[in-house]
Protein backbone atom coordinates (compact mmCIF):
# COMPACT_ATOMS: atom_id res chain seq x y z
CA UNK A 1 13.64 -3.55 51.80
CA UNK A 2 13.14 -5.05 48.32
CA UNK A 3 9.90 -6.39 47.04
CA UNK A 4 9.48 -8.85 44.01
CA UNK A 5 6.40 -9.70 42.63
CA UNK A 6 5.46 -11.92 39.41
CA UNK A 7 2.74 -11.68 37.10
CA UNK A 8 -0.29 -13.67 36.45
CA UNK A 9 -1.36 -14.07 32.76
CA UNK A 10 -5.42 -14.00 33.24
CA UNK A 11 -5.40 -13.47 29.49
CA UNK A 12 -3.43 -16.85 28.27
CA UNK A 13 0.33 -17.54 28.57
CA UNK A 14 2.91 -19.27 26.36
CA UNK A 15 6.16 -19.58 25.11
CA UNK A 16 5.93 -16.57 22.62
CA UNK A 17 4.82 -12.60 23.37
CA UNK A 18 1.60 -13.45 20.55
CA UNK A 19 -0.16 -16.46 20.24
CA UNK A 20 0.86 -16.12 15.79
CA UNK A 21 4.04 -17.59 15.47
CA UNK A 22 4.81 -16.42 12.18
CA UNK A 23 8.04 -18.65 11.70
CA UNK A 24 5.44 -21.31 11.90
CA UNK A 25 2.91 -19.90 9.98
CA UNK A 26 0.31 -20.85 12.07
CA UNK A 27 -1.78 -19.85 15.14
CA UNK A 28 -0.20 -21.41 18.19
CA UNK A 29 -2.74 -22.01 21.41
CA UNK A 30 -1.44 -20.52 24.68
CA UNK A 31 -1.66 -22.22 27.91
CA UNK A 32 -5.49 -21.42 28.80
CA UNK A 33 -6.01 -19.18 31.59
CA UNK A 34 -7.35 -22.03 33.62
CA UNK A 35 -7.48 -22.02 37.36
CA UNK A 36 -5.25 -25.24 37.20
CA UNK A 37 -2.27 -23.14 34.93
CA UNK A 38 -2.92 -20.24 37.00
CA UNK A 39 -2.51 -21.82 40.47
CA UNK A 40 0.72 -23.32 38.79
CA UNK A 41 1.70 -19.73 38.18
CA UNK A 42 1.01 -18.87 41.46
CA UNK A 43 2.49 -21.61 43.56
CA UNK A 44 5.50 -21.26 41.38
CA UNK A 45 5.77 -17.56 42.50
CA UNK A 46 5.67 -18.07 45.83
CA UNK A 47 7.99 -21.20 46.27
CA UNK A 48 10.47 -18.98 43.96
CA UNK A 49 10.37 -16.34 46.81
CA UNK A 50 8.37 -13.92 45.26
CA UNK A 51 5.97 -11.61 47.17
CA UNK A 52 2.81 -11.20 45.61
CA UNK A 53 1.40 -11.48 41.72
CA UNK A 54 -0.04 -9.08 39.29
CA UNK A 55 -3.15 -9.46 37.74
CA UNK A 56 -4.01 -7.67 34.41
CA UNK A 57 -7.42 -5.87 34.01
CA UNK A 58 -9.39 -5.24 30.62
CA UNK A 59 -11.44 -6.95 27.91
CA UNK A 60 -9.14 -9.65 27.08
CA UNK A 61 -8.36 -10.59 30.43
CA UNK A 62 -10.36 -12.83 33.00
CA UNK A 63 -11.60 -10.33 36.11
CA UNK A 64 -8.96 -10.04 38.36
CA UNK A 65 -11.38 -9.96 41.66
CA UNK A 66 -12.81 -13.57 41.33
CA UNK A 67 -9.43 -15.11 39.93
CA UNK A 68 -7.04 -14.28 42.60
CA UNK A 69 -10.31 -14.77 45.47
CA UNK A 70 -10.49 -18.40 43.87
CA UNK A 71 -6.37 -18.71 43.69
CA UNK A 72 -6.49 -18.04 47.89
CA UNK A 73 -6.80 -21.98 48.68
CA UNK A 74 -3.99 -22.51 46.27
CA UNK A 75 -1.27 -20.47 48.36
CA UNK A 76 -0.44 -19.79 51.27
CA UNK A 77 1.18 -16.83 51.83
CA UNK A 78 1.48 -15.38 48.69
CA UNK A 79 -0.17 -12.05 47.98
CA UNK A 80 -2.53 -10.51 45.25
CA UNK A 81 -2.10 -7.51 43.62
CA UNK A 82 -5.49 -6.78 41.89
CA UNK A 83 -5.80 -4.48 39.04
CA UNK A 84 -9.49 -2.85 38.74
CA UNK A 85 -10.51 -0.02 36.72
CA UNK A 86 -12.12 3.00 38.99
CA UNK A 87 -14.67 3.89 36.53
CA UNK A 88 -16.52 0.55 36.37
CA UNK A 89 -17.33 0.29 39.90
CA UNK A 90 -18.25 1.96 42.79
CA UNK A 91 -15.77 2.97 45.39
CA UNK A 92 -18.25 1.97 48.41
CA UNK A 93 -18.48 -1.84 46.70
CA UNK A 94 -14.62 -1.78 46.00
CA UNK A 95 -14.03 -0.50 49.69
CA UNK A 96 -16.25 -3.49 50.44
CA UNK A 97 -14.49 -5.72 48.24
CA UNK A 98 -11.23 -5.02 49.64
CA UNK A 99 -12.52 -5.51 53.38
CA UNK A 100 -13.83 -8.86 52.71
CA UNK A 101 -10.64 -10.01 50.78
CA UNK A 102 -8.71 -9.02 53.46
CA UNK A 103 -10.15 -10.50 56.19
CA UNK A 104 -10.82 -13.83 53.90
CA UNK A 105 -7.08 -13.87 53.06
CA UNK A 106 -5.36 -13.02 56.04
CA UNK A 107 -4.49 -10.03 54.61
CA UNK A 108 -2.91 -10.78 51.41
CA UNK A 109 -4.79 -7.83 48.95
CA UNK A 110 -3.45 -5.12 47.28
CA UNK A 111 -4.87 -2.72 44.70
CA UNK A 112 -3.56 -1.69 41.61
CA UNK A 113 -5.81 0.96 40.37
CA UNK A 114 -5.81 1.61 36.74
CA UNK A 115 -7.48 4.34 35.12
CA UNK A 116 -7.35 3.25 31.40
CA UNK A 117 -5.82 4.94 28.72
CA UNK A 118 -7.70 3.07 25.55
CA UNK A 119 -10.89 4.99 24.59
CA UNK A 120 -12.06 2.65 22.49
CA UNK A 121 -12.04 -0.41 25.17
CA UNK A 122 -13.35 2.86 27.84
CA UNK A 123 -16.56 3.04 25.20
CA UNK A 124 -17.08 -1.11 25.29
CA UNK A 125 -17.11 -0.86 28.93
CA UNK A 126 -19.72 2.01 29.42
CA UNK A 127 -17.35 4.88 29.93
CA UNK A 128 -17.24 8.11 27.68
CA UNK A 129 -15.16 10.22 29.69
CA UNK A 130 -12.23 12.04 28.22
CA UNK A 131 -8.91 10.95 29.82
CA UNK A 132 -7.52 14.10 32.03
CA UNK A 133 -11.48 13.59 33.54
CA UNK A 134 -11.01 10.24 34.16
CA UNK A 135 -8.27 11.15 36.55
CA UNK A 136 -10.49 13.20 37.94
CA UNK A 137 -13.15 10.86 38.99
CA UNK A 138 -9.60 8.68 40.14
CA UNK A 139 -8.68 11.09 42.37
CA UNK A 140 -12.41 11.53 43.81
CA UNK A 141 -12.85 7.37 44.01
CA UNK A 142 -9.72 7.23 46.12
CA UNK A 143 -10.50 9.52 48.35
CA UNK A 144 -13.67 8.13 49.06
CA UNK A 145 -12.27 4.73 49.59
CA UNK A 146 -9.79 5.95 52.44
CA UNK A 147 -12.65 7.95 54.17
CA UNK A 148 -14.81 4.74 53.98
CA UNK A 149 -11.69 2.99 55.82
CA UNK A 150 -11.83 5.22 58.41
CA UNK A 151 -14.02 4.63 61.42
CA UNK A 152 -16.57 7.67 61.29
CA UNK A 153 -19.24 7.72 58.26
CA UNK A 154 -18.70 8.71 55.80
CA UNK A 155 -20.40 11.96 53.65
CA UNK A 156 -19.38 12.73 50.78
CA UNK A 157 -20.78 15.11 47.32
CA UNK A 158 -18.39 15.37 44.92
CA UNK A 159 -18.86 15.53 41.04
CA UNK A 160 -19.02 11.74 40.58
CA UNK A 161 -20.02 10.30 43.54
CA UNK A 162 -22.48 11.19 46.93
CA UNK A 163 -22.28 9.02 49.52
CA UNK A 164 -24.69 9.25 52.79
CA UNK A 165 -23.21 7.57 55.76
CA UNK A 166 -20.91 5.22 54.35
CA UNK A 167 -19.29 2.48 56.26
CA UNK A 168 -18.39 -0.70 57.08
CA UNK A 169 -18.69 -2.15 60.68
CA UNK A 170 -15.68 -4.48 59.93
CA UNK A 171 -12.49 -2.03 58.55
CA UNK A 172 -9.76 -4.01 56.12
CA UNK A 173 -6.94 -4.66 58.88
CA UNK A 174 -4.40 -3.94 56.96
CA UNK A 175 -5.70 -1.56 55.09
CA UNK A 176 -4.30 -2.60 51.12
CA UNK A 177 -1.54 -0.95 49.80
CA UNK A 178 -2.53 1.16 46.86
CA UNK A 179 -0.28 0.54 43.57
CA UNK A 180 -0.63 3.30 40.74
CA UNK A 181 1.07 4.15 37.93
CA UNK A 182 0.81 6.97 34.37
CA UNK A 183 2.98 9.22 33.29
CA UNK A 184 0.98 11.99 32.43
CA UNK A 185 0.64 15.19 34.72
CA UNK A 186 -2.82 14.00 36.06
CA UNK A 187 -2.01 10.97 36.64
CA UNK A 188 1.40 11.97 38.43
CA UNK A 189 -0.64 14.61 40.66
CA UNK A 190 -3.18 11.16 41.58
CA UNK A 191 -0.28 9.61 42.09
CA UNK A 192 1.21 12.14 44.56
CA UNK A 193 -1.89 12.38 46.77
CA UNK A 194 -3.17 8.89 46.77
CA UNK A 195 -0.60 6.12 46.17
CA UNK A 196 1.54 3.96 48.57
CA UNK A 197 3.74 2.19 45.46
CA UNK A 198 3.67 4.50 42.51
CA UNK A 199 4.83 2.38 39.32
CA UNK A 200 6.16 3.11 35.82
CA UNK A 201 7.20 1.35 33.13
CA UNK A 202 10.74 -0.01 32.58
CA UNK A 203 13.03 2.69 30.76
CA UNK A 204 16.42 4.24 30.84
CA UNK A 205 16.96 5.06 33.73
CA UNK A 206 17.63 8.84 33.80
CA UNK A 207 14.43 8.99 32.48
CA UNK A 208 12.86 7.44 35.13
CA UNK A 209 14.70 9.28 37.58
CA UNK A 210 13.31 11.97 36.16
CA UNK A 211 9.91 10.66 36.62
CA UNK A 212 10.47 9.43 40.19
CA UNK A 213 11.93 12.45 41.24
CA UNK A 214 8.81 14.85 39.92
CA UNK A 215 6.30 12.71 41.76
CA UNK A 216 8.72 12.70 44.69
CA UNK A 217 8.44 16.05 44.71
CA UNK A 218 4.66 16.58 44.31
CA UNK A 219 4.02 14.03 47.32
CA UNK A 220 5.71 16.75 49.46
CA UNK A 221 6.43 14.57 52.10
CA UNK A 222 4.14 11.95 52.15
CA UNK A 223 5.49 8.95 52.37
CA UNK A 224 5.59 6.52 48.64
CA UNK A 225 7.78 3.75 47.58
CA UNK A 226 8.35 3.64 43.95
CA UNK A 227 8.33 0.61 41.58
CA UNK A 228 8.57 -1.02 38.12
CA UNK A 229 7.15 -3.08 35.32
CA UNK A 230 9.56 -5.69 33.38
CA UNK A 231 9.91 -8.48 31.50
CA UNK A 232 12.70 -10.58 32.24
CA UNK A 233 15.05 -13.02 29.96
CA UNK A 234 18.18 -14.24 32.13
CA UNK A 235 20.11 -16.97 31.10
CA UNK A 236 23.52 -18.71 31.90
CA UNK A 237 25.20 -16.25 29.47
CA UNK A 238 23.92 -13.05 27.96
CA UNK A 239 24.52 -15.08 24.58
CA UNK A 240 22.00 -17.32 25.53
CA UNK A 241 19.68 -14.82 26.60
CA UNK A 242 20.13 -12.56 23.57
CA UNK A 243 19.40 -16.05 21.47
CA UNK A 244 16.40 -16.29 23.45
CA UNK A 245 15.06 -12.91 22.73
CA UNK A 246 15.86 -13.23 19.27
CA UNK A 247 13.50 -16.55 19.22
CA UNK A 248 10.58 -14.48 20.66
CA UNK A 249 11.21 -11.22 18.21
CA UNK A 250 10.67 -14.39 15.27
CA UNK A 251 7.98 -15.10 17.04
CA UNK A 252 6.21 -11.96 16.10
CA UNK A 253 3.49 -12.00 13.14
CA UNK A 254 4.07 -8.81 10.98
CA UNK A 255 0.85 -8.28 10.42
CA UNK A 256 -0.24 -8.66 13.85
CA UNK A 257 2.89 -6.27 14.71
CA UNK A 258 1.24 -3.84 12.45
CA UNK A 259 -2.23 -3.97 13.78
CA UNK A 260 -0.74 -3.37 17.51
CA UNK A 261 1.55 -0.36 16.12
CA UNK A 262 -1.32 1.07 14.33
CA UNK A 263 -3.92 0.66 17.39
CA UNK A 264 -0.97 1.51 20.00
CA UNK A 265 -0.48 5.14 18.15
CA UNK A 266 -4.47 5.98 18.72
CA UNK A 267 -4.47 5.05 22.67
CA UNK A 268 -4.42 7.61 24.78
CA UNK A 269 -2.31 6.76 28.02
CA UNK A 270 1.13 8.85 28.05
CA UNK A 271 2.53 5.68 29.57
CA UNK A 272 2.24 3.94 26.15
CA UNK A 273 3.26 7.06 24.13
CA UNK A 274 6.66 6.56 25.97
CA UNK A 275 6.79 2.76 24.92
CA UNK A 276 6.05 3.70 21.64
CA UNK A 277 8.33 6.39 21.32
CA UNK A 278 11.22 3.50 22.56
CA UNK A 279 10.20 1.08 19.63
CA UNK A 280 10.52 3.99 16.89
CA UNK A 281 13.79 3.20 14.49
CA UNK A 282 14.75 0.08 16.13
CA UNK A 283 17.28 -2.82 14.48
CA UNK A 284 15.98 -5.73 13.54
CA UNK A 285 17.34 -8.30 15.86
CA UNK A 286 17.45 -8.14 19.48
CA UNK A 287 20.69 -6.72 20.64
CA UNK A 288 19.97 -3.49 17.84
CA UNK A 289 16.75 -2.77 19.78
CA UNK A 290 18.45 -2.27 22.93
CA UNK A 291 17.49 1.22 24.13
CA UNK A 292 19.90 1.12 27.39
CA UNK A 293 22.77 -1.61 28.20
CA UNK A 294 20.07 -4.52 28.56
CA UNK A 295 17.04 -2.74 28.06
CA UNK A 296 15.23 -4.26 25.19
CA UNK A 297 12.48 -2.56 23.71
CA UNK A 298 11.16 -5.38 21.37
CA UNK A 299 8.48 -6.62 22.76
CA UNK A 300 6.93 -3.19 22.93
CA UNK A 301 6.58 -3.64 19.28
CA UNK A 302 3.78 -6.13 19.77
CA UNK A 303 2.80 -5.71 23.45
CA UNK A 304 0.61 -3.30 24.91
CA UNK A 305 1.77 -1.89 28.00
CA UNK A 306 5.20 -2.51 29.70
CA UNK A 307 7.42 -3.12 26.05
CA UNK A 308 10.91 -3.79 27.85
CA UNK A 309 12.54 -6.66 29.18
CA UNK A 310 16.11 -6.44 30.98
CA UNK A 311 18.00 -9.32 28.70
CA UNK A 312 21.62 -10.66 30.05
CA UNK A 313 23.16 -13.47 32.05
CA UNK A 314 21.55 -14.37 35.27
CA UNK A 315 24.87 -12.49 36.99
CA UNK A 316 23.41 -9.17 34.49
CA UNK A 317 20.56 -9.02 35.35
CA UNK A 318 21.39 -9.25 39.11
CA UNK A 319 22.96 -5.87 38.77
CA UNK A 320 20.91 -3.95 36.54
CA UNK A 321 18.15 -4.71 38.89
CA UNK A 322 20.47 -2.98 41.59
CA UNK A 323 20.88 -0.24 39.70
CA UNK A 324 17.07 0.34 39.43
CA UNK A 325 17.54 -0.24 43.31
CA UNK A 326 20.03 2.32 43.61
CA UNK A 327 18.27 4.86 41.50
CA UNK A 328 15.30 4.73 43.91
CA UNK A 329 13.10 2.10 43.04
CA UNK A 330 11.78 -0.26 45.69
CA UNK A 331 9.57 -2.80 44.41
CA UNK A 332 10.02 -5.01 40.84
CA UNK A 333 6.73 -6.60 39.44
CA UNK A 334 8.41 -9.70 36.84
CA UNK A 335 7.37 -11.50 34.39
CA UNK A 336 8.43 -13.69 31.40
CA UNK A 337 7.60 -16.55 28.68
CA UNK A 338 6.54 -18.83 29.95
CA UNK A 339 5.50 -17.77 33.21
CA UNK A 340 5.71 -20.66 34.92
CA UNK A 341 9.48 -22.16 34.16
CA UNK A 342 10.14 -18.20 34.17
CA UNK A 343 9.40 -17.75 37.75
CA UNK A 344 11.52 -20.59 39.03
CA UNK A 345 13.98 -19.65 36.85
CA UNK A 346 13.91 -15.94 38.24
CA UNK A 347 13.49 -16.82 41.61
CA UNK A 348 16.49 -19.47 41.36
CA UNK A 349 19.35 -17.78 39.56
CA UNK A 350 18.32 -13.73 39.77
CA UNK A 351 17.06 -12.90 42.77
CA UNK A 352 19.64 -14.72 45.41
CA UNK A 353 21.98 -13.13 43.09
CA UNK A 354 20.24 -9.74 43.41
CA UNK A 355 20.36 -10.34 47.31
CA UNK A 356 23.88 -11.40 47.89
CA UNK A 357 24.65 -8.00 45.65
CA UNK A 358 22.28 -5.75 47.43
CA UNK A 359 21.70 -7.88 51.41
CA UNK A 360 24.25 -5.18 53.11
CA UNK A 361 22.38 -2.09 52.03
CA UNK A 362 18.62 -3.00 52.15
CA UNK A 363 18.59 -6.22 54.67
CA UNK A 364 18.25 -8.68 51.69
CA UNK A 365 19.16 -12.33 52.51
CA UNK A 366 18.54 -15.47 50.23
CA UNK A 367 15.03 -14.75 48.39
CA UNK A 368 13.18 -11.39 49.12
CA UNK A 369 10.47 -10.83 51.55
């Protein structure tokens, strides 16, 4: 069965990728990362059909725990997929954490671990280590957080953490799914051993076959579901959404696209190496930065992170999202400018198309579950 999720802006949202519009030649104030425009975000998700939302994690970016634990009263079924960076907590307060959202939501958490892949932004936070041993201490928090969910206490010495008799008397019922993602051996091998959802970013797809099938392989077995990070632009005609992509590429400041080129190539996640190496010799309007039939790689040029929106007619989109289905992947996490008229516009037009095209061979039927 398919899952769709959206994604919640904690950081700002608007109509363009930046906030400097340089057709305008001015700075142009998002849409304030309120808990009024968020809970708009999030009610719009889950009346579109969607399943749960992404939050972001990092310096720019409101904390992910206390946004989505104040965005509870706003829905009502809709679920929260909480980024959180290993390193800057403790896995017997995160266990905790998790525990106590669970049983305050009604079981609506899930956990997107991210290990970080900017040393610079690692340094603000606290943390020096170098990235292959911050997958490391990954791989060591995640395996204490599953023996904390288990009903003996736990005892643990390991080279980052010692735990005496951890525990909980109340256990997270269900226990949150665990969402990870990198492309670099260590973080594939975390991956492997750890993850229920294992997530990349949107590229061709042979070459995330290619990916999906490695860390297939390394799980040996154990059960994982894979899925993927896009941006979305689906109109009534691909015309119309290839206009619309244009109109955010114009968007982009050039000097601001140079600052995020020149801080992009000095990050160390493999993840974004592979975005960057996308954007490399691209056109200059939309439909010249294509990288696959529909895969634009613009907004990679300013973004950090997942660079690549599927662009097309709502009918397009529909199928290239069936293709990702077909090539293995189970779970989509959305997003697009706005993200507000962007989710009901998503959740309208693409996904009961994605359904109708896909409801005989995964149980699909009107919006996703």
């Amino acid at each position: 069965m398919t899952s769709f999720h959206w994604f919640l802006p904690t950081n700002g949202d608007g109509r363009h990728v930046s906030n400097v519009v340089a057709a305008a030649g001015a700075r142009k104030l998002p849409r304030p990362a309120s808990l009024d425009h968020l809970g708009q975000i999030a009610r719009a998700a889950e009346l579109s059909g969607f399943d749960a939302v992404l939050t972001p994690t990092g310096a720019a970016c409101e904390d992910a725990w206390i946004t989505t634990a104040a965005l509870l009263t706003q829905t009502r079924d809709l679920r929260f997929l909480v980024a959180f960076r290993p390193g800057f907590i403790l896995p017997t307060l995160a266990a905790q954490q998790a525990a106590t959202f669970q049983r305050l939501s009604g079981g609506r958490l899930a956990l997107n671990v991210v290990t970080g892949g900017d040393p610079a932004e690692q340094r603000s936070y606290g943390d020096t280590l170098a990235h292959d041993e911050r997958y490391a201490r990954t791989d060591e928090f995640l395996e204490v957080v599953r023996g904390l969910w288990d009903d003996e206490p736990l005892n643990h010495s390991g080279a980052h953490y010692v735990i005496e008799g951890g525990g909980f008397p109340q256990l997270p019922s269900p226990r949150p799914p665990i969402y990870f993602g990198g492309a670099s051996p260590a973080a594939e091998a975390v991956a492997a051993k750890h993850a229920d959802v294992y997530l990349a970013w949107g590229e061709p797809v042979p070459a995330l076959v290619e990916r999906i099938t490695r860390v297939r392989a390394l799980a040996a077995g154990r059960p994982l579901r894979f899925g993927v990070r896009l941006h979305v632009i689906a109109r009534d005609t691909a015309d119309e959404a290839w206009d619309e992509a244009d109109r955010l590429l114009a968007g982009m400041d050039p000097a601001a696209v140079a600052a995020a080129q020149a801080r992009f190539g000095r990050l160390e996640s493999v993840g974004q190496k592979r975005m960057n190496d996308l954007t490399r010799s691209l056109g200059t309007d939309a439909r010249s930065q294509q990288v696959a039939p529909g895969l634009w790689a613009g907004i990679g040029i300013l973004r950090e992170g997942a660079g690549t929106a599927l662009v097309g007619s709502h009918d397009d989109v529909a199928r290239y999202l069936v293709e990702l289905a077909d090539a293995g992947f189970d779970e989509f996490i959305l997003s697009g400018w706005p993200h507000v008229e962007e989710a009901y516009r998503v959740g309208e037009e693409v996904l009961p198309r994605y359904a109708a095209l896909r409801g005989s061979t995964d149980g699909s039927s009107g919006t996703p579950s």
